[in-house]
N, C-alpha and C. Protein backbone atom coordinates (compact mmCIF):
# COMPACT_ATOMS: atom_id res chain seq x y z
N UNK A 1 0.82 -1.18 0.00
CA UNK A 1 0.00 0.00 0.00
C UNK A 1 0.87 1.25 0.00
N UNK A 2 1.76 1.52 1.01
CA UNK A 2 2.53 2.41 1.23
C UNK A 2 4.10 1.85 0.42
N UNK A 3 4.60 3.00 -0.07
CA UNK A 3 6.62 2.54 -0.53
C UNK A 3 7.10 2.83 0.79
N UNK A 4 7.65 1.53 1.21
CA UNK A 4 8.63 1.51 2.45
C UNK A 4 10.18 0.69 1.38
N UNK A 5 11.25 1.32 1.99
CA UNK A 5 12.64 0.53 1.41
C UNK A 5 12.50 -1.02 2.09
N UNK A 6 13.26 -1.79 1.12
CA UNK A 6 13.15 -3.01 1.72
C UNK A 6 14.45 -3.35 2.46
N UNK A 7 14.29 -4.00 3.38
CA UNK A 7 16.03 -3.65 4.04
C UNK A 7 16.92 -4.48 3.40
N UNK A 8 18.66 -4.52 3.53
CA UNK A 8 19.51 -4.82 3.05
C UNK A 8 19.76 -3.77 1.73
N UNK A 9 18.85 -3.15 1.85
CA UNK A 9 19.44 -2.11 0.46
C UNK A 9 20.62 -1.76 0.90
N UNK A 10 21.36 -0.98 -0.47
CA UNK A 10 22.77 -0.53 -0.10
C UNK A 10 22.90 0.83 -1.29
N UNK A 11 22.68 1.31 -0.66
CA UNK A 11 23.05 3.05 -2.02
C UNK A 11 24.37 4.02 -1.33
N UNK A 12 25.65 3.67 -2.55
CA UNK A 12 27.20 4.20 -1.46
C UNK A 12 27.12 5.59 -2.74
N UNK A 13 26.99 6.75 -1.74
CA UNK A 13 27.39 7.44 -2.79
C UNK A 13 28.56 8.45 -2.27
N UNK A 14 30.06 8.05 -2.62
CA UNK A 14 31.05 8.83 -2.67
C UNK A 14 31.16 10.07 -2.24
N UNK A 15 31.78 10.93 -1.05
CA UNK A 15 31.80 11.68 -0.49
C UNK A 15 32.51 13.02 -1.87
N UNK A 16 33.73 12.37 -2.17
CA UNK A 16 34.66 13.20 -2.86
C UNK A 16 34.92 12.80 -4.14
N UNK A 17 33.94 12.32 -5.16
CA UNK A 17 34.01 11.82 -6.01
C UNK A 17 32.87 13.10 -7.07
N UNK A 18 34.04 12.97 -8.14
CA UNK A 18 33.64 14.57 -9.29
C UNK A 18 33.78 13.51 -10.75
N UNK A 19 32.62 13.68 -10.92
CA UNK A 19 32.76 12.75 -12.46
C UNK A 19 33.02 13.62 -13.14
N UNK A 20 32.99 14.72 -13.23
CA UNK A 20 33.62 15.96 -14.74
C UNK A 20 35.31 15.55 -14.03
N UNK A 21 35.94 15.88 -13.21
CA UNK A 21 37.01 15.29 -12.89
C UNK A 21 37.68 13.92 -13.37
N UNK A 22 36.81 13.37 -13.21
CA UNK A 22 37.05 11.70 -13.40
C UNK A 22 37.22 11.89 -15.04
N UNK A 23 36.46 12.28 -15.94
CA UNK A 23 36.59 12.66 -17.41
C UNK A 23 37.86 13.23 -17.31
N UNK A 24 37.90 14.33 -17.28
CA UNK A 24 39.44 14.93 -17.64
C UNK A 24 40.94 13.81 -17.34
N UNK A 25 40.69 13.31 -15.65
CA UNK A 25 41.67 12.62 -15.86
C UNK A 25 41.74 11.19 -16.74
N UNK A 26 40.78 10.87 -17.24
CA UNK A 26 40.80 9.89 -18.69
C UNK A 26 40.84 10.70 -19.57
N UNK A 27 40.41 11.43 -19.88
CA UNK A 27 41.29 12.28 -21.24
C UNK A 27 42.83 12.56 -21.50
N UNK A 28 43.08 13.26 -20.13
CA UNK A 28 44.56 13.29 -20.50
C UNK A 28 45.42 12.08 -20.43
N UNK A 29 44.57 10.93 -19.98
CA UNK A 29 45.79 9.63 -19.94
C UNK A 29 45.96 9.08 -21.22
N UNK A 30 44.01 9.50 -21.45
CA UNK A 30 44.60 8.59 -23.09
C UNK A 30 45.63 9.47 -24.39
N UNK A 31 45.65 10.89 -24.35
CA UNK A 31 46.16 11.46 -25.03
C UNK A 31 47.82 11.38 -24.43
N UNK A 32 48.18 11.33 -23.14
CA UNK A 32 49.27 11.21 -23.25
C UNK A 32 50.29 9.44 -23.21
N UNK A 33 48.92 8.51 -23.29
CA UNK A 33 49.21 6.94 -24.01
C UNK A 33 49.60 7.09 -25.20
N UNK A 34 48.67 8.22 -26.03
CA UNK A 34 48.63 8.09 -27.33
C UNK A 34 50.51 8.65 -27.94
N UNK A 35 50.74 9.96 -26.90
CA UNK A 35 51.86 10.78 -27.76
C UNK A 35 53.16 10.08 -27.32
N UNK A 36 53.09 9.11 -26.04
CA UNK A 36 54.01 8.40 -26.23
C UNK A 36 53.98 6.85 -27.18
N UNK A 37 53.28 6.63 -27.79
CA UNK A 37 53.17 5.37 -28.76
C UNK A 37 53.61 6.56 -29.48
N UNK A 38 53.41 7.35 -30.00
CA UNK A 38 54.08 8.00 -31.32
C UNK A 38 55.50 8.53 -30.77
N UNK A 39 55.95 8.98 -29.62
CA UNK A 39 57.12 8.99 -29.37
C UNK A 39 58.41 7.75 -30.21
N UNK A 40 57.47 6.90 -29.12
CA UNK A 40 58.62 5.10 -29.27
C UNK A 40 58.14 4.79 -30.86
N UNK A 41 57.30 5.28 -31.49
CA UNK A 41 57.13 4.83 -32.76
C UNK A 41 58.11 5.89 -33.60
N UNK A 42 58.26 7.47 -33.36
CA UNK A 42 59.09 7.81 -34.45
C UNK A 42 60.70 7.63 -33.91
N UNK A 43 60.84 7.03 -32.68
CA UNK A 43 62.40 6.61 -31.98
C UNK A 43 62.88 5.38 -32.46
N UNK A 44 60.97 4.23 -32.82
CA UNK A 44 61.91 3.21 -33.57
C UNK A 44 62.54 3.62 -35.02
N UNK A 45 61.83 4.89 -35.65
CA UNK A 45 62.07 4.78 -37.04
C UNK A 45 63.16 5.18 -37.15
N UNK A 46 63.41 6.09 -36.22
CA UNK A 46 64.85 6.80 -36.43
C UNK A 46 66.01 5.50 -36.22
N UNK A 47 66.01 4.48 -35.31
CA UNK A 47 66.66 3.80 -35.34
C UNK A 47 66.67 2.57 -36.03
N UNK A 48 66.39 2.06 -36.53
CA UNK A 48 66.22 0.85 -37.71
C UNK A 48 66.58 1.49 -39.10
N UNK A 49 67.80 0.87 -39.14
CA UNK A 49 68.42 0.88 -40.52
C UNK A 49 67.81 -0.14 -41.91
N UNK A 50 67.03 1.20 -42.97
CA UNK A 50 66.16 0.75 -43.79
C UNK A 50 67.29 -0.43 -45.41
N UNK A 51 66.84 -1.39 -45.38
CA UNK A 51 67.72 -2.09 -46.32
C UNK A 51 66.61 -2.43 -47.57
N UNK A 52 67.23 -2.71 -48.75
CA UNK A 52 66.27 -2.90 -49.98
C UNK A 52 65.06 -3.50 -49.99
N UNK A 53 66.04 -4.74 -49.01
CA UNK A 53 64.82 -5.60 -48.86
C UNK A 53 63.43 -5.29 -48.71
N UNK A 54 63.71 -4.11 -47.13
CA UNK A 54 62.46 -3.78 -46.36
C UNK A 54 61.77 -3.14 -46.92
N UNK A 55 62.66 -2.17 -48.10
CA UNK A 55 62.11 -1.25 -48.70
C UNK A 55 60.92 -2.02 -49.84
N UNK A 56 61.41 -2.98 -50.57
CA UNK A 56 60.03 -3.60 -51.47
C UNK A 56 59.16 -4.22 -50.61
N UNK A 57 59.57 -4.69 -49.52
CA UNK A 57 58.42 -5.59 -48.92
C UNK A 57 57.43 -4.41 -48.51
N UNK A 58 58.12 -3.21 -48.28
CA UNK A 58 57.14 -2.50 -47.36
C UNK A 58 55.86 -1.72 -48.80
N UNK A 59 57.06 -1.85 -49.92
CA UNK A 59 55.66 -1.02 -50.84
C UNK A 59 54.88 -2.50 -51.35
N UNK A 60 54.85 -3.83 -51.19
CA UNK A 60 54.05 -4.81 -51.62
C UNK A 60 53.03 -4.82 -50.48
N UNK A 61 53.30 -4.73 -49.04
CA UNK A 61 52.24 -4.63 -48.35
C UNK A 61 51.70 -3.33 -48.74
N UNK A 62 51.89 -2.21 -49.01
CA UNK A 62 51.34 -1.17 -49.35
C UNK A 62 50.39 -1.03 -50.49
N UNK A 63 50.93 -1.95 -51.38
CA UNK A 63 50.09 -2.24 -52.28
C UNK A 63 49.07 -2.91 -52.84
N UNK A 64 49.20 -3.81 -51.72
CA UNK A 64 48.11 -5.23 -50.82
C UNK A 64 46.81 -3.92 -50.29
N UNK A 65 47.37 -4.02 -49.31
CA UNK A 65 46.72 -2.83 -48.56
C UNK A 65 45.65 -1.65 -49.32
N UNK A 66 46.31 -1.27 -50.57
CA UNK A 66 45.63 -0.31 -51.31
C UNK A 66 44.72 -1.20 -52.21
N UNK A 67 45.09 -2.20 -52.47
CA UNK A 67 43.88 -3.25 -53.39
C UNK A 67 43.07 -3.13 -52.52
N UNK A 68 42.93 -4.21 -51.42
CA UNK A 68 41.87 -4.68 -50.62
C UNK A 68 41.19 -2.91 -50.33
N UNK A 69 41.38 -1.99 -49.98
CA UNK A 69 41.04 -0.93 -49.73
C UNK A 69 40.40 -0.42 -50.62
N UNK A 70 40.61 -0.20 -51.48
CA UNK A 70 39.56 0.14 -52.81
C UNK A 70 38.48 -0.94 -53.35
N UNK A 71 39.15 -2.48 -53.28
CA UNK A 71 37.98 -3.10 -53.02
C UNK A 71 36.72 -3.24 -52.57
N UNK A 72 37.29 -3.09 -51.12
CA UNK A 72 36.06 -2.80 -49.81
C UNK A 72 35.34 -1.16 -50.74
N UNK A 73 35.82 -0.42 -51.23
CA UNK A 73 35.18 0.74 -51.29
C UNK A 73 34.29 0.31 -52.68
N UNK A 74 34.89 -0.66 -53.50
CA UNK A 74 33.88 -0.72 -54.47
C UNK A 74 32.68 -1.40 -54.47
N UNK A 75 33.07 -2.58 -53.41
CA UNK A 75 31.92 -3.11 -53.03
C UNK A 75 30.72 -2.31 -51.88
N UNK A 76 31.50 -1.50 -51.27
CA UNK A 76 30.60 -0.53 -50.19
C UNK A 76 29.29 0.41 -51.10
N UNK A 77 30.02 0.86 -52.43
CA UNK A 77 29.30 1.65 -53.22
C UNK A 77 27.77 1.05 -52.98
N UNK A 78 26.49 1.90 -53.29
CA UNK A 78 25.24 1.38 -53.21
C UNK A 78 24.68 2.47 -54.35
N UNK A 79 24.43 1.61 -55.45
CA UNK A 79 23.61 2.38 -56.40
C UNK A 79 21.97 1.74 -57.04
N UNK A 80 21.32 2.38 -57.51
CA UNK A 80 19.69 2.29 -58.15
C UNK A 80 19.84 0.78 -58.51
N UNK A 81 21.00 0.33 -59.76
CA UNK A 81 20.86 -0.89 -60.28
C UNK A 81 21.69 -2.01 -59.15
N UNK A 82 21.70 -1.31 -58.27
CA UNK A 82 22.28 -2.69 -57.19
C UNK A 82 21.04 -3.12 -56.15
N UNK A 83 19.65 -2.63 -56.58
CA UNK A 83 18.52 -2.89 -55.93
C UNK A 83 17.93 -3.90 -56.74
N UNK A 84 18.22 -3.93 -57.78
CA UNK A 84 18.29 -5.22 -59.21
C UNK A 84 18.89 -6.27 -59.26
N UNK A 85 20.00 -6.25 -59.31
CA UNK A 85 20.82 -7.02 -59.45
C UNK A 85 20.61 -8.40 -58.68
N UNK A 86 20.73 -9.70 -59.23
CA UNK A 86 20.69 -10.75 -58.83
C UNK A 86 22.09 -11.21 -58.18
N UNK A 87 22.10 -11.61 -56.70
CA UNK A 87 23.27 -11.94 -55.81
C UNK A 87 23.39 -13.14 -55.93
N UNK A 88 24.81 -13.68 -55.81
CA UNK A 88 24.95 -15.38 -55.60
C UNK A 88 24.46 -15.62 -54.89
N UNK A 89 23.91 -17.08 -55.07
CA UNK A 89 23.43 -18.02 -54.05
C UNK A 89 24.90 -18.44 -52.99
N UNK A 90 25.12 -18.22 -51.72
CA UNK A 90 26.01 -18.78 -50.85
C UNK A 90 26.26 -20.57 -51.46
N UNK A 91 27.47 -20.94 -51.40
CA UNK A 91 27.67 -22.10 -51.60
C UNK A 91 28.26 -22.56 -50.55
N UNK A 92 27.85 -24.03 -50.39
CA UNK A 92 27.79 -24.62 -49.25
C UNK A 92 28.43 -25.82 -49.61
N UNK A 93 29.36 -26.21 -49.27
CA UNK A 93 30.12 -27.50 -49.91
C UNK A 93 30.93 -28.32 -48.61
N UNK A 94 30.18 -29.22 -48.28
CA UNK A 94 30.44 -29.95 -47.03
C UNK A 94 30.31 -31.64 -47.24
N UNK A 95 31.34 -32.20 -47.16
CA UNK A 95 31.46 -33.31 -47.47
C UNK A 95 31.81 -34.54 -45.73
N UNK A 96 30.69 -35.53 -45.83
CA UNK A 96 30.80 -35.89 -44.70
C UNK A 96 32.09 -36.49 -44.43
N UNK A 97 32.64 -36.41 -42.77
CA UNK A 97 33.94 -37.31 -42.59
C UNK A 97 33.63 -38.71 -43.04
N UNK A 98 32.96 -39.60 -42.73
CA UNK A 98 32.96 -40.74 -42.79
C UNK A 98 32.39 -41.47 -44.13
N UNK A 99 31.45 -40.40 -44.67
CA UNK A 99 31.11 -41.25 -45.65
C UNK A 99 32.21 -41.14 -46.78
N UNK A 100 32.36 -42.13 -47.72
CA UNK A 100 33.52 -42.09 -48.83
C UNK A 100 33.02 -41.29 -49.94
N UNK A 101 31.86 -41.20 -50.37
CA UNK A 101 31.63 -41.02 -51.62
C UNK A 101 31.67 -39.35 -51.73
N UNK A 102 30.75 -39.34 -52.92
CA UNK A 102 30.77 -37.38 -53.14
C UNK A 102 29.49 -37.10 -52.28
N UNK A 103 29.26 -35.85 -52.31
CA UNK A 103 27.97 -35.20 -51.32
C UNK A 103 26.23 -35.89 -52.28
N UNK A 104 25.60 -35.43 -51.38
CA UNK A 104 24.04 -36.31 -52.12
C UNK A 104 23.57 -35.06 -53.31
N UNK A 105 23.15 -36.14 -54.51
CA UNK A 105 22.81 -35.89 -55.65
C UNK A 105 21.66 -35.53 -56.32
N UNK A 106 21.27 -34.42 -56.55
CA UNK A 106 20.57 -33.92 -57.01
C UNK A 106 19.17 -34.50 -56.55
N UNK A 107 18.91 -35.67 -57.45
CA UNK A 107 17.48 -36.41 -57.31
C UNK A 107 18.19 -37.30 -56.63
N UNK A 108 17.58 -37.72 -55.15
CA UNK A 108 17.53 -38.67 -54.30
C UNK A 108 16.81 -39.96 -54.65
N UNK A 109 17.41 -41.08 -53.92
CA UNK A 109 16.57 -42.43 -54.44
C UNK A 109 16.91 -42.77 -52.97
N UNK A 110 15.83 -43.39 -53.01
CA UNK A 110 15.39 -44.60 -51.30
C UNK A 110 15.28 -45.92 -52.06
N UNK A 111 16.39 -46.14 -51.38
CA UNK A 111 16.25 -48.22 -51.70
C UNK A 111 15.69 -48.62 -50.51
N UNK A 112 14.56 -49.57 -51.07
CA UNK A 112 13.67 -50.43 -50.85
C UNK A 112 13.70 -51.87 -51.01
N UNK A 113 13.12 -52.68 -50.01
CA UNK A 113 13.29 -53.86 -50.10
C UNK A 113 12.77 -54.78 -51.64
N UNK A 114 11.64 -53.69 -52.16
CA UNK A 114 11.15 -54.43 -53.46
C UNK A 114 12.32 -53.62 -54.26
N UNK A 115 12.30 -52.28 -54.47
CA UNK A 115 12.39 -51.22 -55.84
C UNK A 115 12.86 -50.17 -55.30
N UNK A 116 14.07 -49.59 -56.26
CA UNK A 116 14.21 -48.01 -55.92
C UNK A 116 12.91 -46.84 -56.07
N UNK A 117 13.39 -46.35 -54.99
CA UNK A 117 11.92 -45.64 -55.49
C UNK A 117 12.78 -44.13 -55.78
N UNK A 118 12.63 -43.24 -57.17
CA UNK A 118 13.00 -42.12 -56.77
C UNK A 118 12.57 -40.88 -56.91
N UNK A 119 13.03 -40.05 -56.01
CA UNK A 119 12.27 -38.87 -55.59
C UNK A 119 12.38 -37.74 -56.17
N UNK A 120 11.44 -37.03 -56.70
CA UNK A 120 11.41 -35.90 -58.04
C UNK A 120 11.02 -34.22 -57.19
N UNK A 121 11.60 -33.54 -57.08
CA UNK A 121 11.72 -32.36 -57.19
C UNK A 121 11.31 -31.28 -57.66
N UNK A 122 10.44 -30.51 -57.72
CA UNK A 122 9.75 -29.39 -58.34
C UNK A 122 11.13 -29.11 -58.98
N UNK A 123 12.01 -27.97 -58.12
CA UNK A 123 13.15 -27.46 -58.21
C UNK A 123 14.53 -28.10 -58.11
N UNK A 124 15.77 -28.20 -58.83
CA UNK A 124 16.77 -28.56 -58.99
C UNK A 124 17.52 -27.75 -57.47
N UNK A 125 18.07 -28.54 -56.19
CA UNK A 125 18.84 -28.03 -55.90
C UNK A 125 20.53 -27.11 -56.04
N UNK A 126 20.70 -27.93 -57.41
CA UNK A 126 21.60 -27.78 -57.96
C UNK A 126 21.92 -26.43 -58.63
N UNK A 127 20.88 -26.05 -58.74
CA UNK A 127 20.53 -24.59 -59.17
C UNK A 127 20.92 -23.30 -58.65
N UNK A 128 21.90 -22.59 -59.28
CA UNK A 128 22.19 -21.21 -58.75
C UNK A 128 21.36 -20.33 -58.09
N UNK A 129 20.16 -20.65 -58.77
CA UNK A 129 18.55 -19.34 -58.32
C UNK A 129 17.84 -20.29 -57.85
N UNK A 130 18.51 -21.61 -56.97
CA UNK A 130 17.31 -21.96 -55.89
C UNK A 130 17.14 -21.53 -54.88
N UNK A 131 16.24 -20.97 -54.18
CA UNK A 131 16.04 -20.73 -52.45
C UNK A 131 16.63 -19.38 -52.79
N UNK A 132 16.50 -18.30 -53.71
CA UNK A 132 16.82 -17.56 -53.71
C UNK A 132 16.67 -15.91 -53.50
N UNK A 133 16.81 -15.37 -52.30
CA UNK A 133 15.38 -14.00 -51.71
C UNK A 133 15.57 -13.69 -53.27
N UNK A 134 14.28 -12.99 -52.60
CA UNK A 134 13.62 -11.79 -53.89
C UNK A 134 14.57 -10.60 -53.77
N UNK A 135 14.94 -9.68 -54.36
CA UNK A 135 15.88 -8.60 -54.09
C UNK A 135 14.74 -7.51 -53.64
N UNK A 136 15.08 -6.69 -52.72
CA UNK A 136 14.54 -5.66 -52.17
C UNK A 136 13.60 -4.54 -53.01
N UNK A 137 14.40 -4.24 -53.75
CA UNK A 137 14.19 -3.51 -55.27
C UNK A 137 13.16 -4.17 -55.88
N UNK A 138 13.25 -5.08 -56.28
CA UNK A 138 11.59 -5.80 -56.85
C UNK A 138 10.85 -5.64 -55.55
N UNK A 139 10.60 -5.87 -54.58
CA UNK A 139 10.01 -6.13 -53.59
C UNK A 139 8.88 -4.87 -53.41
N UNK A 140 9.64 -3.34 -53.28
CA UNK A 140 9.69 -2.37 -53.16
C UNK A 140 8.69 -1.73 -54.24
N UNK A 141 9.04 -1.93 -55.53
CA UNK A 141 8.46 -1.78 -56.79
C UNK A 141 7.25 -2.46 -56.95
N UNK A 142 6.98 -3.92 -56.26
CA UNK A 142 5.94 -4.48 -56.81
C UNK A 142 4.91 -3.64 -55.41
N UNK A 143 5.24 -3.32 -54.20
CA UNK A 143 4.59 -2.53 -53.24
C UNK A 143 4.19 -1.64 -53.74
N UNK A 144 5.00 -0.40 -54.21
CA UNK A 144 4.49 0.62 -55.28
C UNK A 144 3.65 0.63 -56.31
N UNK A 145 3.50 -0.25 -57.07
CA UNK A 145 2.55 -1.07 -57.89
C UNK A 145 1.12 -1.30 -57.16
N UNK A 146 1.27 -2.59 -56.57
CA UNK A 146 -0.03 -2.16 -55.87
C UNK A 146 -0.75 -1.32 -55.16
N UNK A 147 -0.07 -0.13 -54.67
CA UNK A 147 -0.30 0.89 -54.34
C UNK A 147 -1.09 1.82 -55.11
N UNK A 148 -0.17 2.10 -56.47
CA UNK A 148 -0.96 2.76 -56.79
C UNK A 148 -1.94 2.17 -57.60
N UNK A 149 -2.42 0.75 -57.84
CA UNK A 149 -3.60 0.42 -58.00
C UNK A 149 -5.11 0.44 -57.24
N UNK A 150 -4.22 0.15 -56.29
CA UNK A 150 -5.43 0.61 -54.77
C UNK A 150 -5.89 1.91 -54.93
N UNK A 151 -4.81 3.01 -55.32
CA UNK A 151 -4.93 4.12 -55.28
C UNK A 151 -6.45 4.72 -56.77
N UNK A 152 -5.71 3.75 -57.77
CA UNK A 152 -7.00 3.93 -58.63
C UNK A 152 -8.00 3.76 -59.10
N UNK A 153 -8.11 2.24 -58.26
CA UNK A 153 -9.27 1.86 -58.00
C UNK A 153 -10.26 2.49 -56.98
N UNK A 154 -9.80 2.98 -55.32
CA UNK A 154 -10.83 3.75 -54.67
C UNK A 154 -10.99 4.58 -54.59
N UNK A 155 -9.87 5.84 -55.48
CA UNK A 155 -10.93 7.08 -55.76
C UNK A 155 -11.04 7.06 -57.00
């Protein structure tokens, strides 16, 4: 009926404790973590004597580096005809430990004590565009579509 505390509570609240304080001194620790990693980083450079070697290896990772990097950026791109576009089906290629043979085949058969019996498939699993979403973009479009049919049919 009434709010009474229930006992064993425990609420400690810090006599001398300044959280704008507490911020600053994590600010300046991490900035002065940071300027000594760049310290010991331009002390290693100064000291390591650069040889040919290091020198091509360092522009092949550089150049690694700049592939995959523009990669990622070409694939990041998002344009009108990428709401179209048909995506691979994920492939899944898992072969059991124990059994010897290849993975199961297309159209399945059940052996039976009289007769194989075998089993027919609407759809080819085998198929690139099986089990395959609808792309967003059609999805979107065919919504719009009926939309504005609704739209011209009730007024």
């Amino acid at each position: 009926m009434f709010y009474t505390p229930k006992p064993r509570q425990f609420h400690y609240q810090p006599r001398f404790y300044d959280p704008e304080k507490e911020r600053w001194e994590a600010l300046k620790q991490r900035y002065a973590d940071r300027q000594k990693a760049e310290e010991a980083r331009d002390a290693a450079e100064t000291q390591t004597v650069e040889t040919p070697a290091d020198d091509e290896l360092r522009y092949f990772e550089d150049k690694v580096r700049r592939m995959n990097r523009e990669e990622r950026e070409k694939q990041s791109r998002f344009g009108v005809k990428d709401l179209f576009r048909k995506r691979p089906m994920p492939t899944f290629n898992y072969t059991p430990r124990f059994q010897q043979g290849e993975g199961q085949p297309a159209q399945a058969t059940i052996e039976t004590a009289q007769r194989k019996v075998k089993i027919k498939r609407r759809f080819d699993i085998a198929d690139d565009d099986y089990m395959k979403p609808m792309p967003a973009g059609r999805i979107m479009l065919y919504a719009l579509l009926v939309c504005a049919l609704l739209y011209w049919i009730l007024f």
